[in-house]
Protein backbone atom coordinates (compact mmCIF):
# COMPACT_ATOMS: atom_id res chain seq x y z
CA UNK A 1 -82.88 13.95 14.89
CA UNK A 2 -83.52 15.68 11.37
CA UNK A 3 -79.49 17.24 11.66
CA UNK A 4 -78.18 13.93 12.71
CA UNK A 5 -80.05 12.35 9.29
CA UNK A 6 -78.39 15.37 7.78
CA UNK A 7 -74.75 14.51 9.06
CA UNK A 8 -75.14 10.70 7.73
CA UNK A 9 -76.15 11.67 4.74
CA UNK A 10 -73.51 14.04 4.12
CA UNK A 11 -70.52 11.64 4.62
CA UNK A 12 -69.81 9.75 1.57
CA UNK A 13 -67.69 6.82 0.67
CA UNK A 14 -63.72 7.22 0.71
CA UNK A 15 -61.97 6.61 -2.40
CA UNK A 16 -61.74 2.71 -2.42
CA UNK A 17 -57.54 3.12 -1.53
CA UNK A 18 -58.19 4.09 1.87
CA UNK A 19 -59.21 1.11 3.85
CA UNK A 20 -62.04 2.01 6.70
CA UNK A 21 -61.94 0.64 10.02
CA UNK A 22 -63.52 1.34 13.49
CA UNK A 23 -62.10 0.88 16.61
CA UNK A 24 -62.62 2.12 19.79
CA UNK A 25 -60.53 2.72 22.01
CA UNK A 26 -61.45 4.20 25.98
CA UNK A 27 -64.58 4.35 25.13
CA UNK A 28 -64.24 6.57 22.14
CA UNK A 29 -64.94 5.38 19.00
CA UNK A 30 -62.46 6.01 16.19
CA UNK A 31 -62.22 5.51 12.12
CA UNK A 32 -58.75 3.99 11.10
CA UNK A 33 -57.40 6.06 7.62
CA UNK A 34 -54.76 4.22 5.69
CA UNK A 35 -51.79 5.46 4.36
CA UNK A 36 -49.95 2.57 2.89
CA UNK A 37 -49.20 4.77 -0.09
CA UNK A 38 -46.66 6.68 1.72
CA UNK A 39 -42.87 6.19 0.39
CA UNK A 40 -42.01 5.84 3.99
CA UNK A 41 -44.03 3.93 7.30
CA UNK A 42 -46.36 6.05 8.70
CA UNK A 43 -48.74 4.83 10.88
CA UNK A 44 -53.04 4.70 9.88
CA UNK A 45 -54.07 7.94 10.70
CA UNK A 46 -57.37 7.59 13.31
CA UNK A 47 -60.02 10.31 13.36
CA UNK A 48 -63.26 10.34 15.57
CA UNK A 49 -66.67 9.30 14.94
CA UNK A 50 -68.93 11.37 17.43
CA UNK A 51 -72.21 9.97 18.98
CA UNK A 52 -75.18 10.22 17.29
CA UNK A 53 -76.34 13.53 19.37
CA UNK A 54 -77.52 16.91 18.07
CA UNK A 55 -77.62 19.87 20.27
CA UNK A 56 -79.25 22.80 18.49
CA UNK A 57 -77.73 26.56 19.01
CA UNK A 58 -81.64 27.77 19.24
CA UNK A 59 -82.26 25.64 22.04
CA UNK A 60 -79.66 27.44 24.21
CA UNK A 61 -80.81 31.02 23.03
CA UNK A 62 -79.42 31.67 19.32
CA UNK A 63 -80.89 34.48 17.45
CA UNK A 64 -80.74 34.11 13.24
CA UNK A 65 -80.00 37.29 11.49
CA UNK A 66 -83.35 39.02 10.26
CA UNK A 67 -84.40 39.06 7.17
CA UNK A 68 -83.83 42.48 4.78
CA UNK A 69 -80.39 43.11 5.92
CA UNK A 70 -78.24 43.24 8.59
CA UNK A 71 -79.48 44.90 12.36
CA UNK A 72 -78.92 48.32 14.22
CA UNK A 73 -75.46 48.57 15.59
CA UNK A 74 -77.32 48.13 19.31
CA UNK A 75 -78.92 45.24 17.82
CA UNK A 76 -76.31 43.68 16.20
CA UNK A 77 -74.23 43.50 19.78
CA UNK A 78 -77.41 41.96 21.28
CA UNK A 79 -77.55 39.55 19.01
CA UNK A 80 -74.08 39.04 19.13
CA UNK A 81 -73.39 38.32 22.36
CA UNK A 82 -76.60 36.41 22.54
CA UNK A 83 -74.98 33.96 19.93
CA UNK A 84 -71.95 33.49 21.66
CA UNK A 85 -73.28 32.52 24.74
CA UNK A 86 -75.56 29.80 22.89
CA UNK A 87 -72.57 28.46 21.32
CA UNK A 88 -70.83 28.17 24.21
CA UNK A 89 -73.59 26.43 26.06
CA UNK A 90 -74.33 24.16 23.62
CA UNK A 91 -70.42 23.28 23.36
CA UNK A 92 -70.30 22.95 27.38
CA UNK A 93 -73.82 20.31 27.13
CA UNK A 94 -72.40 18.38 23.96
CA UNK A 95 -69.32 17.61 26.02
CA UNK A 96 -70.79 17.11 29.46
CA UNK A 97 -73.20 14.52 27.29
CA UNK A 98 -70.17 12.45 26.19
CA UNK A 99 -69.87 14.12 22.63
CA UNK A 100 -71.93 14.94 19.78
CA UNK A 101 -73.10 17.40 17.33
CA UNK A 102 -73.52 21.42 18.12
CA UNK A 103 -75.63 21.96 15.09
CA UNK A 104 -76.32 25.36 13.31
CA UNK A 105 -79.34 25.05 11.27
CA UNK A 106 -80.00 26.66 8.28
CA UNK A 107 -79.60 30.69 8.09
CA UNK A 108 -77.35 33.33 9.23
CA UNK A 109 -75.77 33.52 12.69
CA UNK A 110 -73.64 36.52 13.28
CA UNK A 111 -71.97 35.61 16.58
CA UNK A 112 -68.34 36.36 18.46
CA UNK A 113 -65.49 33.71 19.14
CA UNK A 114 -66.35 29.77 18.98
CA UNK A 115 -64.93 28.02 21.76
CA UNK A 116 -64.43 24.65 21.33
CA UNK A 117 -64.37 21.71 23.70
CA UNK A 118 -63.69 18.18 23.79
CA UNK A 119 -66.05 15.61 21.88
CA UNK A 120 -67.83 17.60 19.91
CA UNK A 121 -68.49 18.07 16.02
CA UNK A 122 -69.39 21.68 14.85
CA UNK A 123 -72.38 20.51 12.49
CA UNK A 124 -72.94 23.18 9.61
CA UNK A 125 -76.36 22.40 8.50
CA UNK A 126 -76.85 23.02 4.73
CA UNK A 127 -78.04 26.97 4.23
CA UNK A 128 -76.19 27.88 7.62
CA UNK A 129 -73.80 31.20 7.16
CA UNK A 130 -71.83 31.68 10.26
CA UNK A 131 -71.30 35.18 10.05
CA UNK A 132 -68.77 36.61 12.75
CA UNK A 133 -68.66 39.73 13.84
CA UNK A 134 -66.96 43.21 12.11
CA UNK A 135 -65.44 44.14 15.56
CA UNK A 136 -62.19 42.87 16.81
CA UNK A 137 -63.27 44.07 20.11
CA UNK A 138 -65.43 41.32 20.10
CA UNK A 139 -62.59 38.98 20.17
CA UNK A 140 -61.29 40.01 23.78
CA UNK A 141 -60.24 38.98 26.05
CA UNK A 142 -57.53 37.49 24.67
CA UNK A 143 -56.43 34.02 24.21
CA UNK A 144 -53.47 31.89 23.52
CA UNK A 145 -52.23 32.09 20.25
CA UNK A 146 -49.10 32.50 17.71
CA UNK A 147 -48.49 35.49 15.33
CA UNK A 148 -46.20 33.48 12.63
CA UNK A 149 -44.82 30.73 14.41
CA UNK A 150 -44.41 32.46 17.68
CA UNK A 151 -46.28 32.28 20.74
CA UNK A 152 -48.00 34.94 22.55
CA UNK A 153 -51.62 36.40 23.71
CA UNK A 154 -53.51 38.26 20.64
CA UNK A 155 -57.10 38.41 19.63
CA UNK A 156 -59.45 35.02 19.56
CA UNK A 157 -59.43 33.42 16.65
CA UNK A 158 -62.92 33.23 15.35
CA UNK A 159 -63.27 29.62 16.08
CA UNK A 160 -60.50 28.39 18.76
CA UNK A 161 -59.89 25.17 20.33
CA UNK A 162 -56.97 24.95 23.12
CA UNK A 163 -56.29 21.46 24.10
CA UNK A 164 -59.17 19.69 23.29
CA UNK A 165 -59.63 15.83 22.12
CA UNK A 166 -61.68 14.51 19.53
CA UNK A 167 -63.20 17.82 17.53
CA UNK A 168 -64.54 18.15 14.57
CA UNK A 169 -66.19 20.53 11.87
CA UNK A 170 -68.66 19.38 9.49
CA UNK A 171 -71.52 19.95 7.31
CA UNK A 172 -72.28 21.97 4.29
CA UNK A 173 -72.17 25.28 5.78
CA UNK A 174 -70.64 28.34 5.60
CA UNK A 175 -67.96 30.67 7.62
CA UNK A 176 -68.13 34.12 6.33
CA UNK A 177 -66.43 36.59 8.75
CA UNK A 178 -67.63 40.72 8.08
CA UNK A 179 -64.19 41.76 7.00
CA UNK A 180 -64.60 45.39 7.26
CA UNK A 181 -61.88 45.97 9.65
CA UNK A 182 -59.33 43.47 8.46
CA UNK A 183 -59.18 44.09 5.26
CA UNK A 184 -57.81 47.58 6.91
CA UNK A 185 -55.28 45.77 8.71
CA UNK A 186 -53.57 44.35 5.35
CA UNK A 187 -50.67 46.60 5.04
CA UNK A 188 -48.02 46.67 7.38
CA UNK A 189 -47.90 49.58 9.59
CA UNK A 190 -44.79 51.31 11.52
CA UNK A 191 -46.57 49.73 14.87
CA UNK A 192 -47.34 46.67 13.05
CA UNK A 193 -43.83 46.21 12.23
CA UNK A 194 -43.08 47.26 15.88
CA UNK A 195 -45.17 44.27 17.04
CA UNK A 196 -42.83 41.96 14.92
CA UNK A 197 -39.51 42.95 16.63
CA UNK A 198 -41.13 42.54 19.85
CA UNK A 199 -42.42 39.67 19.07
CA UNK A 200 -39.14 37.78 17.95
CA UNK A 201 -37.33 39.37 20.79
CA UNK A 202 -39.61 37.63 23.46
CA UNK A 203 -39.65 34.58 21.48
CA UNK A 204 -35.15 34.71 21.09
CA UNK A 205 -35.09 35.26 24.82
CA UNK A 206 -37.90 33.45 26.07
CA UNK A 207 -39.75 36.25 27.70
CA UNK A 208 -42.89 34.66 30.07
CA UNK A 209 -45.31 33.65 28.28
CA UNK A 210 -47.88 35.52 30.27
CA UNK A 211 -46.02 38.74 29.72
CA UNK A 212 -46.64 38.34 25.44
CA UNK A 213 -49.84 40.53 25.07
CA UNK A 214 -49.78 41.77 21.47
CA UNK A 215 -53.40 42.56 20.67
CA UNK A 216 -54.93 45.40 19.81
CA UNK A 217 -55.75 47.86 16.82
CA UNK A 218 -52.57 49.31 17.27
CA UNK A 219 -50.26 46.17 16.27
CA UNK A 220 -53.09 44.96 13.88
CA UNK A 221 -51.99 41.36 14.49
CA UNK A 222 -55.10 39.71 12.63
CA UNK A 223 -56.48 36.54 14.15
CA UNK A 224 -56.97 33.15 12.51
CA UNK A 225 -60.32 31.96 11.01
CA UNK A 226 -59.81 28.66 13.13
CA UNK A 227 -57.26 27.90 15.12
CA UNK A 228 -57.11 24.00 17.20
CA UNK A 229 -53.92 24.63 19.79
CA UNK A 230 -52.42 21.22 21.47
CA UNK A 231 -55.37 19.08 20.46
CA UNK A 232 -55.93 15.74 19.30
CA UNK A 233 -57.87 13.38 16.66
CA UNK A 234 -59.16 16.09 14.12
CA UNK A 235 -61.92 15.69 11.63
CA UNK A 236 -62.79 19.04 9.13
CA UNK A 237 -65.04 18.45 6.43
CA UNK A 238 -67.01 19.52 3.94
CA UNK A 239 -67.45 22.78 5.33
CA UNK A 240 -66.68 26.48 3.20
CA UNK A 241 -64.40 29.37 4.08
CA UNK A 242 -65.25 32.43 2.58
CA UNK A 243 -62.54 35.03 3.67
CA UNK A 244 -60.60 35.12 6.76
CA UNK A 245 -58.79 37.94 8.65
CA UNK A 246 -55.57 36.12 8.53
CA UNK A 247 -55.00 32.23 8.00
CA UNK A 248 -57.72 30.11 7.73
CA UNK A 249 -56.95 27.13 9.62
CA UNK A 250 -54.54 26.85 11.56
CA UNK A 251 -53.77 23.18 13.25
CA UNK A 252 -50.67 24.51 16.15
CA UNK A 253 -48.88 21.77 18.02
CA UNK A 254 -51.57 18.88 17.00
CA UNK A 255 -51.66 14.92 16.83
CA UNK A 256 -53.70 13.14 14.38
CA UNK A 257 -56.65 14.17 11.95
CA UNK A 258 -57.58 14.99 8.53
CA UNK A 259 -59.35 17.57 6.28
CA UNK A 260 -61.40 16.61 3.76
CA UNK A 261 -63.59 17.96 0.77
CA UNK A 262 -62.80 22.11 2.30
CA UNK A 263 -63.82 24.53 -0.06
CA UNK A 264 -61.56 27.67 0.74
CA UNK A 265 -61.35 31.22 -0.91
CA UNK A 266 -59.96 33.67 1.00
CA UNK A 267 -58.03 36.24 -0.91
CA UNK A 268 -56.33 38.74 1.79
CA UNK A 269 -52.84 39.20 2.24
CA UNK A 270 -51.16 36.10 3.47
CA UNK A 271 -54.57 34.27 3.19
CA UNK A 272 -52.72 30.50 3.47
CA UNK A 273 -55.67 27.90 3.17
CA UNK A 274 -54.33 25.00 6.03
CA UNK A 275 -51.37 26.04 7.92
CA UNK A 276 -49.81 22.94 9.61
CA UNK A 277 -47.57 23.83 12.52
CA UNK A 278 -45.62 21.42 14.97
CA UNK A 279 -48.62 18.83 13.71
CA UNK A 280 -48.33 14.88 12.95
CA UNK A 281 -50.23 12.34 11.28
CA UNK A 282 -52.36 14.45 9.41
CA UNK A 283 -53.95 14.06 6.34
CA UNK A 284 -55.43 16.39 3.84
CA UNK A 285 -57.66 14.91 0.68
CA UNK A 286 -60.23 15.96 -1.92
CA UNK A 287 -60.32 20.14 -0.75
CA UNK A 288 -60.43 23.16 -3.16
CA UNK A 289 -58.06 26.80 -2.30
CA UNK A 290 -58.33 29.72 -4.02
CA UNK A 291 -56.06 31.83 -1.39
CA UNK A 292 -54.08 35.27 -1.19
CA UNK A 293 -51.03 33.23 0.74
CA UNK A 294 -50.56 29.19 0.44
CA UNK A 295 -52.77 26.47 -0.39
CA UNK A 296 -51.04 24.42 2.29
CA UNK A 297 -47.85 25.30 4.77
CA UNK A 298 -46.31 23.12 6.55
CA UNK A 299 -44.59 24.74 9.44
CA UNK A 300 -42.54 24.14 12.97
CA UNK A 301 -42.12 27.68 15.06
CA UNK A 302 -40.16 30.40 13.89
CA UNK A 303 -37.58 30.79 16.86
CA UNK A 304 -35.69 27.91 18.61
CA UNK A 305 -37.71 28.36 22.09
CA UNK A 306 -38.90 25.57 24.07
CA UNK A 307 -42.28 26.74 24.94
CA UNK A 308 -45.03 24.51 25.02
CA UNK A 309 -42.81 21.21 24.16
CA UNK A 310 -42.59 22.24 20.54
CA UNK A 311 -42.61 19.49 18.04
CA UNK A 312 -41.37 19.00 14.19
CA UNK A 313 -44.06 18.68 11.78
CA UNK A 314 -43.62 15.12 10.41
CA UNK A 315 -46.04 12.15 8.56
CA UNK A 316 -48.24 14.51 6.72
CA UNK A 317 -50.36 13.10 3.43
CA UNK A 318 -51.58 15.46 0.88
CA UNK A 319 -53.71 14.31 -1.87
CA UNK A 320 -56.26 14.79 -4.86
CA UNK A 321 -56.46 18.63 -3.87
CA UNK A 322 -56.52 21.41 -6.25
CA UNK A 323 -55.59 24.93 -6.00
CA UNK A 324 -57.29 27.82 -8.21
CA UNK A 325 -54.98 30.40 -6.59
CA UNK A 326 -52.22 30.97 -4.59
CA UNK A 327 -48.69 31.64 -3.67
CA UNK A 328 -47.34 28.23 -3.29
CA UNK A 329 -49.53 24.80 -3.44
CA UNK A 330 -47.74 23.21 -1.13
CA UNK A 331 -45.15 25.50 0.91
CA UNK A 332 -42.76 24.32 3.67
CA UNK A 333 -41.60 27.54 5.53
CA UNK A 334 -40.37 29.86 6.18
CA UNK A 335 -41.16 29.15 10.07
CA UNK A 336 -39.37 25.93 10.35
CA UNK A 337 -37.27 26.32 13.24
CA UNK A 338 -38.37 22.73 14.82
CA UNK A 339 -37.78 20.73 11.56
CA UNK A 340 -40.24 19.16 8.87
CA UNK A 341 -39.92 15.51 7.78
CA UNK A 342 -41.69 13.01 5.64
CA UNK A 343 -44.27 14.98 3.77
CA UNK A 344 -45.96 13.03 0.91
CA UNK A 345 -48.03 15.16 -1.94
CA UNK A 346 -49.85 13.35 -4.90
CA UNK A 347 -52.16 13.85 -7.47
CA UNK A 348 -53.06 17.39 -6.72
CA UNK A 349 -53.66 19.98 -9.72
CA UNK A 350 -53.44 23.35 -9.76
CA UNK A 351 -55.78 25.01 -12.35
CA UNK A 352 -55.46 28.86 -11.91
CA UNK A 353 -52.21 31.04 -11.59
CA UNK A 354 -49.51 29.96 -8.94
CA UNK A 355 -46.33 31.57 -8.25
CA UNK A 356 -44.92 27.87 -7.18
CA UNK A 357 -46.35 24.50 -7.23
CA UNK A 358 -43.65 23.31 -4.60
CA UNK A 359 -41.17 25.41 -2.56
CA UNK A 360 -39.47 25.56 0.32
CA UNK A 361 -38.73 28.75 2.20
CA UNK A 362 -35.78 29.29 4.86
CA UNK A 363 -33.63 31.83 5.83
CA UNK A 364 -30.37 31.73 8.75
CA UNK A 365 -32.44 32.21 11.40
CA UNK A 366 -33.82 28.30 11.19
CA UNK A 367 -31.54 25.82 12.18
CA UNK A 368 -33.37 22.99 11.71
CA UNK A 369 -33.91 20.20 9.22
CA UNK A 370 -36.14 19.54 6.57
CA UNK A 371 -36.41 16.07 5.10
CA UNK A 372 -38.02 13.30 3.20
CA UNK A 373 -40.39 15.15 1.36
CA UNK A 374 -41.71 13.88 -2.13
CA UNK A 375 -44.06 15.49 -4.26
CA UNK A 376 -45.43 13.19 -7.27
CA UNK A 377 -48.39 12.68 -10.37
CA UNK A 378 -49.39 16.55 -9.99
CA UNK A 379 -51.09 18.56 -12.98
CA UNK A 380 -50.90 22.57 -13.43
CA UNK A 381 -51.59 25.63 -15.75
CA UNK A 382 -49.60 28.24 -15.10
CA UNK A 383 -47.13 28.88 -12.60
CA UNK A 384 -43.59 31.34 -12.11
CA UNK A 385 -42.25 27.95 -11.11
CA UNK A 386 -42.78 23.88 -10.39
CA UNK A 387 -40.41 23.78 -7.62
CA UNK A 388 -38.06 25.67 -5.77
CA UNK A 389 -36.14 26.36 -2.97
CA UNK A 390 -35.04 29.61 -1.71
CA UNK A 391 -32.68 30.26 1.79
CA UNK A 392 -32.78 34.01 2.29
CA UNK A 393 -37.20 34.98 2.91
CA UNK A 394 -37.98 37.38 5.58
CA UNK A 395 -41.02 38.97 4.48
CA UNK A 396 -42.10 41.70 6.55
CA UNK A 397 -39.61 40.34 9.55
CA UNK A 398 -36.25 41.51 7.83
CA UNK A 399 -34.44 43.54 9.11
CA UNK A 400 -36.76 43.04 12.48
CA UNK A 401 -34.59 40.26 14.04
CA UNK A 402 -32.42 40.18 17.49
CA UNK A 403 -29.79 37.59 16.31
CA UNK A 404 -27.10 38.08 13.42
CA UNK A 405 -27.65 37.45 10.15
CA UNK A 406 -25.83 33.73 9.63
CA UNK A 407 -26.10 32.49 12.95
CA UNK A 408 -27.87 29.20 11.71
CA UNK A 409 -28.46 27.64 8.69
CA UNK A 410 -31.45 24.76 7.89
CA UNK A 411 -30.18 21.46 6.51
CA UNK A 412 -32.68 20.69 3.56
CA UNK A 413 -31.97 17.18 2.73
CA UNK A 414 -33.81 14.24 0.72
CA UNK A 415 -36.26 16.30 -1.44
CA UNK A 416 -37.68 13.99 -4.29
CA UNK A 417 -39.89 15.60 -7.59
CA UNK A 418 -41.67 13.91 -10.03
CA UNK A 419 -44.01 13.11 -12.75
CA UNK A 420 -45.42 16.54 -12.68
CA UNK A 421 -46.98 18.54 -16.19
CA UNK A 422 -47.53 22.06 -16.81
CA UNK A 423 -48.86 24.17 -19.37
CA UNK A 424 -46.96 27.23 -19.02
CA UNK A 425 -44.38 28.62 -16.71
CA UNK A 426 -41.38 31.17 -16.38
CA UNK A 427 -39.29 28.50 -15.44
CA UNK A 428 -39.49 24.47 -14.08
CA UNK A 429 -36.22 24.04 -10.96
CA UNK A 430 -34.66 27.02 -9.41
CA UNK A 431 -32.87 25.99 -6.12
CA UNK A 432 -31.20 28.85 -4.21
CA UNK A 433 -28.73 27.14 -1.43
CA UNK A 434 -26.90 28.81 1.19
CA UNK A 435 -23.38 28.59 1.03
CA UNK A 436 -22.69 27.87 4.22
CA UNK A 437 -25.09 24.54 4.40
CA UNK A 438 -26.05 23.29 0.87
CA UNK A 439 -28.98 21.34 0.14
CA UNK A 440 -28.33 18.04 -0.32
CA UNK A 441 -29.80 15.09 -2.06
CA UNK A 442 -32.82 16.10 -4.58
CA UNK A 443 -34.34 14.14 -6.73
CA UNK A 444 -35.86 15.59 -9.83
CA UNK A 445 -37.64 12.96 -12.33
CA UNK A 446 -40.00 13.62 -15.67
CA UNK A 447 -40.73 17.59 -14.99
CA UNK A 448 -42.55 18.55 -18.88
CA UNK A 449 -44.33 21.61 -19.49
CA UNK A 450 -45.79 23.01 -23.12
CA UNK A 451 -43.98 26.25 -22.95
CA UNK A 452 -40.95 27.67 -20.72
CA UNK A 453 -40.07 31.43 -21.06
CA UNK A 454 -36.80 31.98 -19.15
CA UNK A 455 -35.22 28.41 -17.88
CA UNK A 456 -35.35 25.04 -17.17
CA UNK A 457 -33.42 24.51 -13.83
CA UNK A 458 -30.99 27.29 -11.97
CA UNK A 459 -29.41 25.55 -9.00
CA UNK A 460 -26.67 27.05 -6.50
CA UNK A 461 -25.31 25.48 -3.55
CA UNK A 462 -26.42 22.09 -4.18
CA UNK A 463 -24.75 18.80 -3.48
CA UNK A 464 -25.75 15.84 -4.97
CA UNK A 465 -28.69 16.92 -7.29
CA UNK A 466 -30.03 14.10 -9.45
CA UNK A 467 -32.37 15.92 -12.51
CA UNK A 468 -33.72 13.30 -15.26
CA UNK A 469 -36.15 14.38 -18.12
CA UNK A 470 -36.59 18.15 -17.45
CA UNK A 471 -37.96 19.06 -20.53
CA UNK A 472 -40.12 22.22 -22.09
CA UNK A 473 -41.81 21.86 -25.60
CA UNK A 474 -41.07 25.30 -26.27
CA UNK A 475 -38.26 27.18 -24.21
CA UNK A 476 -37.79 30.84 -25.01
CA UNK A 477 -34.78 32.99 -24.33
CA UNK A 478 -36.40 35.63 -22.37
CA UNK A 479 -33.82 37.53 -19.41
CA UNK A 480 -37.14 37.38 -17.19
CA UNK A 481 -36.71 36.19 -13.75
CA UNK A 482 -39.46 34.21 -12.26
CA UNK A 483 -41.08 36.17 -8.73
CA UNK A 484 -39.07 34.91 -5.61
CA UNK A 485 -40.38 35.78 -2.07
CA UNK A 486 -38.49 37.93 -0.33
């Protein structure tokens, strides 16, 4: 009962603007999250509130690292393996109990894949370092997934939940996967890039799903830190990330939850913080990034396939974060072939160097629609720009696709900016349309920063764009372009 003390004491108070509320509902008892604030309805958001129930790893067989470094490489596979069967055990009696808390105490656990299931709260106790392991073998066999916003088998993520209800990760803790290998697996390779073009050709022609096996060191398709596929009522908090092969959370096809007080840093090559794909009714409060991609992407699938009853991501909240490092803050895209709608971001600051505050990415292989997004009462220091929109990214799948070039073309629609300071930046609005769709309807209000050194706003393809107080205190004349992804 010493853990479960633990847990209540490490849950403090809301901010006093969202109302708390229990309900229960089937026997499962729920806390009601407001989001009146919204500029459109969206409905309370409801996250779980697990039993009071601790189920220690150690008393199913978990091994903590010894102390004066790390074991043999026989040892270390003992140990291993020994872990991940505790886990799993413990996950297997904390559901079979009717929920509750699979606690890690304090120390280092080096351990395989985390399998969640339903009901229960991964509890990191204060001084507990998951540590998971340097081998990708370790992640086999493999599991469902999605490499980018497509579906297919690939490597376990390190902690992986496939349609499970009411889960949750909590506690002061630490993740800290050995990152020996992926760090290798950064750079594209010729097979790598291989992987890519099979990869969108199963997804254009809706190869069998079974038939999508893409792991392996060959493709070096690096697996998520967490990954929750098709589940339901999601709680993350307070919990660190430090590194992560790939991204570090990634919510795929989800209803309902919220993350709260994360501290992130993970500083690899397309390192995104929260990737949200095909999820609703989330929110996100009070968490820290420091990332090598995004802070936060929204996304929706990168192909217009029909696997899995894909959804848009829609009714997402996004507030009092900050952001030490990264691409984008918040980023919409590129993978938004299922559509992204109402998407409200306040008060967030971003106190390191950013290349964008806001953006949206596209390109003509997303016909879908992205709308009703507003982004509001943000602070940051220095970025390439505040916000921007750009029609033509790839990254490393150009030139890798089956269909033609301009086959389809994403309506971006009812896009609202505002109230938002900066210290420095190359420049504020640079919208690039596509010709053969234009945006449509943005909405750019009080945009001030101390010191602009190429422009203020660069728009093509636009139709009806409404800018009001864009202003620099210093704008130089420099011919230098601010970075654009490609």
């Amino acid at each position: 009962m010493k853990y479960i003390s633990l847990i209540v004491l490490s849950l403090p108070l809301l901010c006093i603007s969202c109302k708390k509320e229990t309900v229960i509902w089937q026997g499962i008892t729920y806390e009601t999250i407001s989001t009146s604030e919204t500029p459109f309805p969206m409905s309370d958001v409801q996250i779980p509130v697990f039993p009071d129930r601790g189920f220690d790893i150690t008393d199913y067989g978990a091994r903590p690292m010894p102390h004066g470094g790390y074991p043999t490489a026989i040892d270390s596979s003992r140990i291993i393996r020994t872990n991940s069967q505790a886990f799993e055990r413990a996950m297997e009696v904390c559901s079979g109990s009717g929920g509750g808390h699979v606690v890690v105490p304090k120390g280092e656990w080096l351990t395989g894949p985390i399998r969640f299931q339903s009901n229960c709260d991964l509890f990191l106790s204060d001084g507990a370092e998951v540590i998971f392991s340097r081998n990708p073998d370790d992640f086999l066999p493999e599991q469902m997934t999605s490499w980018e916003g497509i579906e297919c088998y690939n490597y376990s993520p390190l902690v992986y939940a496939w349609r499970c209800n009411n889960i949750g990760i909590s506690g002061s803790g630490t993740f800290r996967p050995l990152m020996d290998v992926w760090e290798k697996w950064y750079e594209p390779t010729f097979e790598h890039l291989k992987a890519l073009q099979m990869l969108d050709n199963w997804g254009t022609f809706g190869a069998l799903f079974y038939a999508r096996n893409i792991s392996g060191s060959k493709f070096r398709l690096r697996p998520a830190l967490i990954q929750f596929y098709q589940c339901s009522n999601i709680l993350l908090q307070d919990f660190k990330v430090r590194q992560s092969p790939h991204w570090a959370i990634h919510l795929f096809n989800c209803e309902e939850g919220m993350a709260r007080r994360l501290d992130i840093v993970a500083l690899g090559r397309d390192n995104d913080g929260i990737d949200l794909e095909m999820t609703r009714h989330f929110i996100v409060e009070d968490c820290s990034f420091d990332q090598g991609g995004d802070a936060i992407a929204i996304k929706s699938g990168r192909v217009l396939e029909n696997w899995n009853t894909p959804n848009s991501s829609r009714y997402i909240v996004i507030r009092r974060c900050v952001a030490n490092r990264a691409k984008a803050f918040l980023s919409i895209g590129e993978e938004i072939s299922h559509g992204v709608h109402n998407v409200y971001m306040h008060n967030c600051q971003a106190k390191g160097e950013l290349d964008d505050f806001f953006s949206i990415r596209s390109n003509r292989r997303q016909n879908s629609q992205v709308d009703s997004i507003t982004v509001e009462h943000c602070e940051a220091a220095s970025l390439q720009r505040i916000f921007a929109i750009d029609t033509d990214v790839y990254g490393d799948w150009r030139g890798r696709m089956t269909s033609g070039p301009d086959s389809c073309v994403a309506t971006i629609a009812g896009i609202t900016m505002r109230d938002i300071k900066c210290r420095r930046a190359v420049a504020l609005v640079d919208i690039n349309g596509d010709a053969k769709r234009p945006i449509k309807d943005v909405t750019i209000e009080d945009l001030n920063a101390d010191s602009v050194t190429s422009f203020l706003s660069h728009t093509t393809h636009v139709i009806d764009y409404k800018p009001s107080a864009i202003r620099a205190r210093h704008l130089g004349q420099s011919s230098l372009q601010p970075r654009r992804p490609q």
